[in-house]
N, C-alpha and C. Protein backbone atom coordinates (compact mmCIF):
# COMPACT_ATOMS: atom_id res chain seq x y z
N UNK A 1 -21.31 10.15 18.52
CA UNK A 1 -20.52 8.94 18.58
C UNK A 1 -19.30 9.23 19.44
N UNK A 2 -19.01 8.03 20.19
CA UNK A 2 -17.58 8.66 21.08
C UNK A 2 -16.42 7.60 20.80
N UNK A 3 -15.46 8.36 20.83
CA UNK A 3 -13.95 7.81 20.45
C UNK A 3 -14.11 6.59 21.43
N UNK A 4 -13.52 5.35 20.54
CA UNK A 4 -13.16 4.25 21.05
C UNK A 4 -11.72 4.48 22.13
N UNK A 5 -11.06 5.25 21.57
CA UNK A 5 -9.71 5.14 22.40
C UNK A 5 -9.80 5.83 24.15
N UNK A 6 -10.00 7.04 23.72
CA UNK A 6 -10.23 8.39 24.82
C UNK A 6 -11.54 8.37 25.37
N UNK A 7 -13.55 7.85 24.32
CA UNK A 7 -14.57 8.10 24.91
C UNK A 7 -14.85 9.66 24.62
N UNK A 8 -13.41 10.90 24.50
CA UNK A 8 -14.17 11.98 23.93
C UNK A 8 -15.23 11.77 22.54
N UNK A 9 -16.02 12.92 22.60
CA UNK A 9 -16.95 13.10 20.92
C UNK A 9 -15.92 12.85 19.86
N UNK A 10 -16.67 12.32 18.91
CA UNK A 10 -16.23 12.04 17.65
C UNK A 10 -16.89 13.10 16.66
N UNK A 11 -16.15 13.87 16.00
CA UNK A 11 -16.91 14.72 15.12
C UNK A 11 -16.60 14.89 13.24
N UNK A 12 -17.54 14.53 12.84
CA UNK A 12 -17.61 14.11 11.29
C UNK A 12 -16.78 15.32 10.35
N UNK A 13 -15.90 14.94 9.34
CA UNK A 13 -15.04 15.74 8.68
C UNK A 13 -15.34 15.36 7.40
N UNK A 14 -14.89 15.82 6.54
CA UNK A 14 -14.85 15.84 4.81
C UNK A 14 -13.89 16.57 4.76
N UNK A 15 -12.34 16.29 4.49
CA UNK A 15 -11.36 17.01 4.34
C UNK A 15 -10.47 16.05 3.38
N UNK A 16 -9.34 16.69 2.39
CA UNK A 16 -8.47 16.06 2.08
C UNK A 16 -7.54 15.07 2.75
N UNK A 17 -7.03 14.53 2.57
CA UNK A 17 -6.11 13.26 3.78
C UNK A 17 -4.84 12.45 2.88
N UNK A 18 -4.13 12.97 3.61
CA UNK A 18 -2.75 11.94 3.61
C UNK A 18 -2.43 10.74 4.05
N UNK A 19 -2.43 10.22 3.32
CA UNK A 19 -2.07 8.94 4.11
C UNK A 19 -0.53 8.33 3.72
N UNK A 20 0.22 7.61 4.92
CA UNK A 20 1.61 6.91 3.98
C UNK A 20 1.26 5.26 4.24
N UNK A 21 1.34 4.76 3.23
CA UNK A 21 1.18 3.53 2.69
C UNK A 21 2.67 2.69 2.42
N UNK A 22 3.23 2.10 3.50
CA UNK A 22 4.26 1.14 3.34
C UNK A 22 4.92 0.50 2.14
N UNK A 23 4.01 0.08 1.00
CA UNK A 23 4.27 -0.33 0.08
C UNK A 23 4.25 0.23 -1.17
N UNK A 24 3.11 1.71 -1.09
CA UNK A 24 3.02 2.13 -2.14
C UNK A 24 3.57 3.92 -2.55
N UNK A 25 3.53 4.20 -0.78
CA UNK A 25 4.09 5.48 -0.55
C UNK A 25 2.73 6.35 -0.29
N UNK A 26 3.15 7.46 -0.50
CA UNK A 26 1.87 9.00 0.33
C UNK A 26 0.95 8.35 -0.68
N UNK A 27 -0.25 8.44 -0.45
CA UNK A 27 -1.61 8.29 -0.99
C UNK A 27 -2.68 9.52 -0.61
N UNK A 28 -2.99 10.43 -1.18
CA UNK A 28 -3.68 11.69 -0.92
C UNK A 28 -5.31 11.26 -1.54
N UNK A 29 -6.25 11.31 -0.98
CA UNK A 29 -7.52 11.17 -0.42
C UNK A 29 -8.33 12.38 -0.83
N UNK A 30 -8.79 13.06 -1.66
CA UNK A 30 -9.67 14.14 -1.44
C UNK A 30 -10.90 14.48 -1.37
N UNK A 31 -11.23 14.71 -0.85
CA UNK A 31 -12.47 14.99 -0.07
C UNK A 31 -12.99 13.68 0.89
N UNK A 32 -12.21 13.15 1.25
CA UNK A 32 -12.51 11.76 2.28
C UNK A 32 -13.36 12.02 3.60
N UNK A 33 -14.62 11.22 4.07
CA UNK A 33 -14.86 11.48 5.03
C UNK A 33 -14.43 10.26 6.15
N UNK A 34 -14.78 11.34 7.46
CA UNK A 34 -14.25 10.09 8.24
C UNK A 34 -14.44 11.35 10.08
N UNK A 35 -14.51 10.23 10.87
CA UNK A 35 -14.75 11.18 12.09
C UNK A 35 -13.86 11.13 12.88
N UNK A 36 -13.37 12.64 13.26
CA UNK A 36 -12.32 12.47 14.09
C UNK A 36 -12.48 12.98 15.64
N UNK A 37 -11.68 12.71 16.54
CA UNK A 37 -11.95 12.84 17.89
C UNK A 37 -11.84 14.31 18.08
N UNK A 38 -12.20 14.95 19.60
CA UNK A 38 -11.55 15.91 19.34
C UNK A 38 -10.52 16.11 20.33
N UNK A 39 -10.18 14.67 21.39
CA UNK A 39 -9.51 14.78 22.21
C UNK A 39 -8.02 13.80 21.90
N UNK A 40 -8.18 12.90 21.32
CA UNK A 40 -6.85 12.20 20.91
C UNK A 40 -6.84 12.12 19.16
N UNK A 41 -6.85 13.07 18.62
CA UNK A 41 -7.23 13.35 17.11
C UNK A 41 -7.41 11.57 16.15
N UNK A 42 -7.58 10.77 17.21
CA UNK A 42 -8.02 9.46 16.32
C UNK A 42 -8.81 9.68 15.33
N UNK A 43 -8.80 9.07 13.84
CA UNK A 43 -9.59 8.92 13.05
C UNK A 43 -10.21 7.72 12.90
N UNK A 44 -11.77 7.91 12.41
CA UNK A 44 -12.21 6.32 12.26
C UNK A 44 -13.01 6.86 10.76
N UNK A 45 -12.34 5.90 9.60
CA UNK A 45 -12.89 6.27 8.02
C UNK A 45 -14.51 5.49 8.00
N UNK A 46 -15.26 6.23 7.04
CA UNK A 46 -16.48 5.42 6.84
C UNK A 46 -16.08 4.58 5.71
N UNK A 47 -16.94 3.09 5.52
CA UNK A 47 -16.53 2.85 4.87
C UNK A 47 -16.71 2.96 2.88
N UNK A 48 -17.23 4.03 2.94
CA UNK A 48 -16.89 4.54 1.33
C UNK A 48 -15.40 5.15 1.69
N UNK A 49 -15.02 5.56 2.76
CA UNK A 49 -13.41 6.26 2.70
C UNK A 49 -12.02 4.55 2.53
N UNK A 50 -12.68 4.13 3.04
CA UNK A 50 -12.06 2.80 3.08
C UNK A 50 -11.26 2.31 1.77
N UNK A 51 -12.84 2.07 1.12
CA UNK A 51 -13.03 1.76 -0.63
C UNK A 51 -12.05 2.76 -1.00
N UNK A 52 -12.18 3.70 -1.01
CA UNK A 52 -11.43 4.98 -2.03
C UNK A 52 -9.74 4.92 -1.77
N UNK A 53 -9.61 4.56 -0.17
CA UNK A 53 -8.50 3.94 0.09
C UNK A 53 -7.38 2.97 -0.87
N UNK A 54 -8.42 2.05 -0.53
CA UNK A 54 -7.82 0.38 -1.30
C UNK A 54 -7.68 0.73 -2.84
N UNK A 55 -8.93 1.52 -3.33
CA UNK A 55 -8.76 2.13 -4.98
C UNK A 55 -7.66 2.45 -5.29
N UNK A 56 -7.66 3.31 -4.38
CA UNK A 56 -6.32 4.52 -4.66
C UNK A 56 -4.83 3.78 -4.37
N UNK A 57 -4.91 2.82 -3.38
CA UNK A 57 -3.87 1.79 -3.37
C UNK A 57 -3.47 0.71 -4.87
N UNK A 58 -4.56 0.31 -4.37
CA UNK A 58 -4.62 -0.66 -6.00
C UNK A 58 -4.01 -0.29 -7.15
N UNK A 59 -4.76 1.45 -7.46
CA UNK A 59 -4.13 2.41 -8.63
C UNK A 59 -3.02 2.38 -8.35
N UNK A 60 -2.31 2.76 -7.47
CA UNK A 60 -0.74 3.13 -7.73
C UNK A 60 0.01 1.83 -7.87
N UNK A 61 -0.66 0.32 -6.76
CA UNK A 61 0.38 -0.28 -6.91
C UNK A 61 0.60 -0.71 -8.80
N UNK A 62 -0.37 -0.48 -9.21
CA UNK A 62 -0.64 -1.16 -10.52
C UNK A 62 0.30 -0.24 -11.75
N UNK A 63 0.55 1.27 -11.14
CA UNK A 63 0.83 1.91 -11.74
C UNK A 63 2.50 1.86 -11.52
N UNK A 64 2.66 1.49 -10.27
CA UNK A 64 4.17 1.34 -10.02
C UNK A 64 4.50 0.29 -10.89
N UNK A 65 4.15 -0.75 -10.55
CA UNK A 65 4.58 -2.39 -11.12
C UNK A 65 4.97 -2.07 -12.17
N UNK A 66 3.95 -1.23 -13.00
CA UNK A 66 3.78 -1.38 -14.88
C UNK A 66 5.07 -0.39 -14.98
N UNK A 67 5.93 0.23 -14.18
CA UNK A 67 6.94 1.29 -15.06
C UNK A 67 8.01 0.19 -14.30
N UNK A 68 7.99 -0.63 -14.06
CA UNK A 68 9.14 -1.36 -13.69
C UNK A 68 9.71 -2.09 -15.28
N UNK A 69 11.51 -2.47 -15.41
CA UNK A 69 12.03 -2.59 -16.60
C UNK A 69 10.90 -4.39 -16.86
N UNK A 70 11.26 -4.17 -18.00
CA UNK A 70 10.36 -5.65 -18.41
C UNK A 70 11.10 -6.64 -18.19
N UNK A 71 12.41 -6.66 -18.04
CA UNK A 71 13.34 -7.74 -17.68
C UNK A 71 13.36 -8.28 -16.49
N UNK A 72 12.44 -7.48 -15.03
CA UNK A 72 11.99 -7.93 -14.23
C UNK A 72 11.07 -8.91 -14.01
N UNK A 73 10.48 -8.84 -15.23
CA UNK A 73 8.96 -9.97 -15.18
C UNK A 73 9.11 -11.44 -15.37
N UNK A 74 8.86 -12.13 -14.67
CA UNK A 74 8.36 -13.19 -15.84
C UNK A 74 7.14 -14.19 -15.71
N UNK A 75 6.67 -14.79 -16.76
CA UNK A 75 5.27 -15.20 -17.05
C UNK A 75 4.79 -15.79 -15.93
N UNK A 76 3.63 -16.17 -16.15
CA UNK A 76 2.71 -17.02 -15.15
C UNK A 76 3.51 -18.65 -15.32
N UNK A 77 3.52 -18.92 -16.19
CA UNK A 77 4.15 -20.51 -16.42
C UNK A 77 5.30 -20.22 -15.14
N UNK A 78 6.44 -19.67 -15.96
CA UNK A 78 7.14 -19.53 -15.00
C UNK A 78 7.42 -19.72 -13.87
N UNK A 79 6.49 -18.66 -13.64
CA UNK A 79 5.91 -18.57 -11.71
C UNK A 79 5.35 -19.50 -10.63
N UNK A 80 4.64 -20.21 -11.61
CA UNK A 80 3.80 -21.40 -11.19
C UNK A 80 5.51 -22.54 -11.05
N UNK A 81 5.60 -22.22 -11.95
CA UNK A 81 6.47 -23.42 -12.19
C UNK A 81 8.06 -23.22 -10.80
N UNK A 82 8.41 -22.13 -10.98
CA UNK A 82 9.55 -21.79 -9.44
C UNK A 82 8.81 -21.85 -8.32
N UNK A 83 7.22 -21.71 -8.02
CA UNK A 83 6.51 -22.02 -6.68
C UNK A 83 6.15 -23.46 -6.32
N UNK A 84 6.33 -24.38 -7.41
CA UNK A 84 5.58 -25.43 -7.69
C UNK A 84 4.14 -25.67 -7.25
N UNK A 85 3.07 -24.86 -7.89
CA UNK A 85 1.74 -24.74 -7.45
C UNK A 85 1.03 -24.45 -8.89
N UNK A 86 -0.23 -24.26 -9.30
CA UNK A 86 -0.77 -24.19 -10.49
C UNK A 86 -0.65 -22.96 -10.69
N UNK A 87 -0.72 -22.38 -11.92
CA UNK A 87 -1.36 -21.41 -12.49
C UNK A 87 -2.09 -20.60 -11.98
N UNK A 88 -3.63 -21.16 -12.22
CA UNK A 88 -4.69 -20.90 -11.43
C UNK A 88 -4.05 -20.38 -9.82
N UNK A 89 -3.58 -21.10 -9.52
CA UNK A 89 -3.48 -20.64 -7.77
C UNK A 89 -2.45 -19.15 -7.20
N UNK A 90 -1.42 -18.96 -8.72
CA UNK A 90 -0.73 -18.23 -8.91
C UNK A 90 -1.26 -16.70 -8.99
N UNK A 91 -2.39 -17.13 -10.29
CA UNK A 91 -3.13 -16.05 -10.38
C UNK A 91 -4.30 -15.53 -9.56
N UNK A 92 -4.59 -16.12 -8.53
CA UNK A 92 -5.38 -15.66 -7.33
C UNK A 92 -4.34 -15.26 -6.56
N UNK A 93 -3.32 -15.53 -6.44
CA UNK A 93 -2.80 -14.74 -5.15
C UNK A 93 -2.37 -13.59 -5.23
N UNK A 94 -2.95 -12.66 -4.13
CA UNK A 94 -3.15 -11.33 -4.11
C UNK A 94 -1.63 -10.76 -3.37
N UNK A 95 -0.81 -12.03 -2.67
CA UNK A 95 0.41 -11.47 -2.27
C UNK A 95 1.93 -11.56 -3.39
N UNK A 96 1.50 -11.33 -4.51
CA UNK A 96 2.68 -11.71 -5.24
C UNK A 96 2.09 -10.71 -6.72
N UNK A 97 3.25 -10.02 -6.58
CA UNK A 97 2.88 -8.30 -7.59
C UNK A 97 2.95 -8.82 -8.95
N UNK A 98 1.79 -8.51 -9.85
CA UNK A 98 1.44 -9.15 -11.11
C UNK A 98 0.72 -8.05 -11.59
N UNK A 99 1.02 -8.19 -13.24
CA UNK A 99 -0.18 -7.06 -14.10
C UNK A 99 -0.23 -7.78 -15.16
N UNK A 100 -0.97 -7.58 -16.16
CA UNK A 100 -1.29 -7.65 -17.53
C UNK A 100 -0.68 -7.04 -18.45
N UNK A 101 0.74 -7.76 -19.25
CA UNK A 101 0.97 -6.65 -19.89
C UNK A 101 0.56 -7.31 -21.62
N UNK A 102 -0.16 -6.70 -21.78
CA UNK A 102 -0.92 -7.02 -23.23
C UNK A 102 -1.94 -7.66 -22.46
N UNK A 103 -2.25 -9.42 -23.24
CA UNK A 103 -3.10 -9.68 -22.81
C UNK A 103 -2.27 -11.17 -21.77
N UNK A 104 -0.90 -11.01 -21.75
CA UNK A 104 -0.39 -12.18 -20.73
C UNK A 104 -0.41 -11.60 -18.96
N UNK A 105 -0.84 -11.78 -18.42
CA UNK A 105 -0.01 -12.05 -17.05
C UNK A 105 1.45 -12.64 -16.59
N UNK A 106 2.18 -11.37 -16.16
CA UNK A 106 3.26 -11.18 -15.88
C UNK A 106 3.19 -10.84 -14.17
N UNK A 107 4.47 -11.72 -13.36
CA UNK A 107 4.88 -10.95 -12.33
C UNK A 107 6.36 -10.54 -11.78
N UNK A 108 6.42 -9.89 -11.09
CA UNK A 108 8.11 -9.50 -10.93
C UNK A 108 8.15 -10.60 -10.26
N UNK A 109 9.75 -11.25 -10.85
CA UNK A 109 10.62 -12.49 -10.13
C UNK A 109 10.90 -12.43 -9.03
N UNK A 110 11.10 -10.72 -8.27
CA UNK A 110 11.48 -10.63 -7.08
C UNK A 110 10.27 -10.81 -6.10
N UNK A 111 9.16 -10.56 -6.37
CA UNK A 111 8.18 -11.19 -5.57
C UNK A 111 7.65 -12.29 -5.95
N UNK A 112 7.76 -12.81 -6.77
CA UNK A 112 8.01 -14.59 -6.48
C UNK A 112 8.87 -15.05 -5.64
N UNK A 113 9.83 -14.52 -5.90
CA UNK A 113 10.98 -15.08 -5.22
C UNK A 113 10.74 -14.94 -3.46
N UNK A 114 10.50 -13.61 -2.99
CA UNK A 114 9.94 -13.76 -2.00
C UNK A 114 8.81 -14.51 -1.05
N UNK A 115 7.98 -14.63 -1.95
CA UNK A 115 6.56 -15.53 -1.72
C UNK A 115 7.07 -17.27 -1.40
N UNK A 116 7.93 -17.63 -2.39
CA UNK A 116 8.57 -18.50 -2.06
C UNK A 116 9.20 -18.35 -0.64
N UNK A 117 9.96 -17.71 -0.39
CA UNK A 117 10.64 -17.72 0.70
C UNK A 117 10.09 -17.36 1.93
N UNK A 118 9.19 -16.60 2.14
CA UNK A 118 8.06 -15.78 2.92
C UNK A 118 6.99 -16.00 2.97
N UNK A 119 6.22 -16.63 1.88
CA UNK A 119 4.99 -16.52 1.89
C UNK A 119 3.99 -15.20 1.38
N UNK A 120 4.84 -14.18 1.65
CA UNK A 120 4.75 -13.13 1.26
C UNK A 120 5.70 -12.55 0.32
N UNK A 121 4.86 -12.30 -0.95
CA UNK A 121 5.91 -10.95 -1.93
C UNK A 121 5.63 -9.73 -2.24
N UNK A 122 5.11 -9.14 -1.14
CA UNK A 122 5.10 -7.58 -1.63
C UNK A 122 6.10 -7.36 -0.84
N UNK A 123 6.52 -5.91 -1.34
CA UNK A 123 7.63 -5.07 -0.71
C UNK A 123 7.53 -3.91 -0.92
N UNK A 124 8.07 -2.00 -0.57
CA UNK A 124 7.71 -1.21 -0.77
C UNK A 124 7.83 -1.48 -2.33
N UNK A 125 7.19 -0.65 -3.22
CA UNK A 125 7.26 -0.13 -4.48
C UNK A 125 7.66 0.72 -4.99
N UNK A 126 7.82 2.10 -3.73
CA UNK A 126 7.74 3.56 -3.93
C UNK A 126 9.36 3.65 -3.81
N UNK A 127 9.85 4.74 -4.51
CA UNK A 127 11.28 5.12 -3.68
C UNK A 127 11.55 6.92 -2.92
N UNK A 128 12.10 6.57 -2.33
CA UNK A 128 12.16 8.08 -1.63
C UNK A 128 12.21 9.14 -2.47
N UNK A 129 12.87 8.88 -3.90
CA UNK A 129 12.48 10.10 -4.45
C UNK A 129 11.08 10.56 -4.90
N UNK A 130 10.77 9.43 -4.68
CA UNK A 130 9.05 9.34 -5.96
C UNK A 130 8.33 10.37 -4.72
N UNK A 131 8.38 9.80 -3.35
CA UNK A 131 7.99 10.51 -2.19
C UNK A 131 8.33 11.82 -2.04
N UNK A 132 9.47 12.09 -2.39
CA UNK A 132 10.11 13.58 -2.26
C UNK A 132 9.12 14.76 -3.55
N UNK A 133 9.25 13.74 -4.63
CA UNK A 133 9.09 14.47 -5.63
C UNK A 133 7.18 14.89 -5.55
N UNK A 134 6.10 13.89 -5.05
CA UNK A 134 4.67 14.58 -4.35
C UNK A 134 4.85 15.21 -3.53
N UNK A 135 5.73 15.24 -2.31
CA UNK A 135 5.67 15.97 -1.18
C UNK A 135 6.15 17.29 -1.30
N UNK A 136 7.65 17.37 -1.89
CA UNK A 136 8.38 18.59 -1.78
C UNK A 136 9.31 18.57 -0.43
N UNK A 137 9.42 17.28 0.33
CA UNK A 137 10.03 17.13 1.19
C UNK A 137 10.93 15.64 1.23
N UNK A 138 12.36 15.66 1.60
CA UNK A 138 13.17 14.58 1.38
C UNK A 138 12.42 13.77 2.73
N UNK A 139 12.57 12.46 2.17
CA UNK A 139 12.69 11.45 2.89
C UNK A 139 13.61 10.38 3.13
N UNK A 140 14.22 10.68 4.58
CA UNK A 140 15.21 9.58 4.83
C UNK A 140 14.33 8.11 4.87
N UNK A 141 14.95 7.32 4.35
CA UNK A 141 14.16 5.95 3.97
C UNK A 141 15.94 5.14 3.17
N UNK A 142 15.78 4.07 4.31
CA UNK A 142 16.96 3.44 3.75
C UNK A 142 16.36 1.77 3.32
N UNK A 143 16.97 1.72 2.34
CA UNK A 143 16.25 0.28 1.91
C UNK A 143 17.70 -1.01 1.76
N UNK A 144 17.18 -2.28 2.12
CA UNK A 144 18.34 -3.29 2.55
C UNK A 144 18.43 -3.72 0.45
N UNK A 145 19.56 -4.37 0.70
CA UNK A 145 19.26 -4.86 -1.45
C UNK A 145 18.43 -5.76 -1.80
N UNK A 146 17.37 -5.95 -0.86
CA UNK A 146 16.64 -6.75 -0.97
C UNK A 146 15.55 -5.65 -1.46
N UNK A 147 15.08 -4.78 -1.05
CA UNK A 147 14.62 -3.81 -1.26
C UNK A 147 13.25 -3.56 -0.03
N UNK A 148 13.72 -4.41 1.05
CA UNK A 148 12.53 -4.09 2.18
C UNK A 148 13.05 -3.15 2.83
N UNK A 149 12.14 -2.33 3.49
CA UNK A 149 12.08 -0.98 4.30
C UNK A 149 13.05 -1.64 5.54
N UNK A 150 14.26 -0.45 5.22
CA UNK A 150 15.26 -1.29 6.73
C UNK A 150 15.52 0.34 7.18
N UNK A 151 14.72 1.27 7.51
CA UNK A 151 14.69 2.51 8.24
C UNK A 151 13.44 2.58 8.71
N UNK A 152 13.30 4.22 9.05
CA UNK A 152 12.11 4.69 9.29
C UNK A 152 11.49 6.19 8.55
N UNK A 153 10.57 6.30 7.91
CA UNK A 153 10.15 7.58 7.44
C UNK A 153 10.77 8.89 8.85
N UNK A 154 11.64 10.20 8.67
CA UNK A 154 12.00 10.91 8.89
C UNK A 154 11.04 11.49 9.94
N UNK A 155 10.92 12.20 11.00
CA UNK A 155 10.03 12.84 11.62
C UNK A 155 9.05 13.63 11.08
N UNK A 156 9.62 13.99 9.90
CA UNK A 156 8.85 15.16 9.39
C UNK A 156 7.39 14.47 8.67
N UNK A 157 7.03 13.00 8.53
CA UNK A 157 6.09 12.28 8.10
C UNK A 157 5.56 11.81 9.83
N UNK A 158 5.68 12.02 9.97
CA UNK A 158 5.34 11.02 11.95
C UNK A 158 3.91 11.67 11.96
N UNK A 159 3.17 12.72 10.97
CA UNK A 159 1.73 13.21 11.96
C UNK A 159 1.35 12.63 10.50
N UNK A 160 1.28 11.96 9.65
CA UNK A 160 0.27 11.33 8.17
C UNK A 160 0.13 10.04 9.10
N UNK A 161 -1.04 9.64 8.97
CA UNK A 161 -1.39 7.86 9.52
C UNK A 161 -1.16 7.07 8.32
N UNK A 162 -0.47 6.13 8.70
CA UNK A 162 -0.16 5.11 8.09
C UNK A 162 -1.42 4.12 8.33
N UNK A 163 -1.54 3.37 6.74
CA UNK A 163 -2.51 1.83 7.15
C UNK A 163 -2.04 0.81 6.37
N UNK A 164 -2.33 -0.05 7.01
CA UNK A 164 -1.61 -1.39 6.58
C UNK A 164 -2.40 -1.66 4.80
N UNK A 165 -2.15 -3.16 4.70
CA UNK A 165 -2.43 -3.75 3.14
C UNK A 165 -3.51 -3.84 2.84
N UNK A 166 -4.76 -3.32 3.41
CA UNK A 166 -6.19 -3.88 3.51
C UNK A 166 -7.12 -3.11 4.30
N UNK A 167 -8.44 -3.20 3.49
CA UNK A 167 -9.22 -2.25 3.84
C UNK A 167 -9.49 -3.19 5.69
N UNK A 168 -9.23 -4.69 5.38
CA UNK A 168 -9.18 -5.06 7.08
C UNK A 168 -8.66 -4.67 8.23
N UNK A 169 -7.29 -3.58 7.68
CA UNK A 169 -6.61 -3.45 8.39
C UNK A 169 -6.60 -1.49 9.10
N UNK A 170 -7.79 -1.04 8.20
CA UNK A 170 -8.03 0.37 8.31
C UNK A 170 -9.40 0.27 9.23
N UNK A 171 -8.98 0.84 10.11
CA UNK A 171 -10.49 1.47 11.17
C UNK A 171 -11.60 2.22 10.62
N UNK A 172 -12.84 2.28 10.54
CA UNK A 172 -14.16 2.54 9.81
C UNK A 172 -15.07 2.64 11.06
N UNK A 173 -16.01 3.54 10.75
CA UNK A 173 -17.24 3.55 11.26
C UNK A 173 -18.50 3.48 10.01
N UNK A 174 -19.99 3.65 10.89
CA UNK A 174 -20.60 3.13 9.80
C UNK A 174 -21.47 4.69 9.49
């Protein structure tokens, strides 16, 4: 197979993988396959690496949300009710950070609040220490009080590939 970018060979790997994830922070991959060039080190994931991706996304964001204080949350009524849209339509949308806590659906006000305003309410989740504290390495990361990414990850992250919100948005081969 030859690299889309360069046309050099593409050659098949099974290795651990880093990835940094905008919203959720480093996401580590193990044993992921995926083929890499051998002339512009492009990667292209298969898509079971994809899946394991979005999993492993999903897991954390779900895991972040849930240690957030509970005074952040509030119900679906609520929510519906500050968007002026149903319920139902509330709880399909995949851009506005929500969990189950018991058996209600809860989401943070601050991504309502955004969604309202944006259309979009995600925002990072992770904080530089949470990053420091998997890595073993500080990360400069400055955040506005809004809490969106208003820096840039430090040089010392510049060789982990970043992928966007969606397995749409990650490159795959078959």
């Amino acid at each position: 197979m030859k690299c889309p970018k360069c046309g050099e060979e593409l050659k098949k790997e099974i290795n651990d993988i880093e990835i940094f994830d905008s919203r959720v922070g480093l996401l580590l991959i193990r044993h992921a396959e995926y083929w890499e060039c051998s002339g512009c080190a492009t990667r292209l994931y298969t898509p079971k690496t994809v899946a394991r991706i979005d999993e492993k996304r999903d897991n954390k964001t779900k895991e972040l949300i849930k240690g957030k204080p509970i005074g952040e949350f509030i119900t679906l009524v609520e929510a519906a009710r500050l968007l002026g849209i149903s319920k139902q339509a509330v709880h399909k949308n995949r851009k506005i950070y929500g969990v189950k806590l018991g058996r209600k659906p809860m989401y943070l006000r601050k991504s309502v609040i955004m969604y309202k305003a944006t259309h979009d309410g995600r925002f990072p989740l992770y904080t530089p220490d949470a990053r420091e504290w998997v890595t073993g390495v500080t990360c400069n990361i400055s955040y506005s009080e809004e809490g969106v990414l208003a820096g840039r990850p430090s040089d010392q992250y510049t060789h982990l590939p970043s992928v966007g919100s969606s397995a749409s948005e990650v490159a795959y081969a078959h």
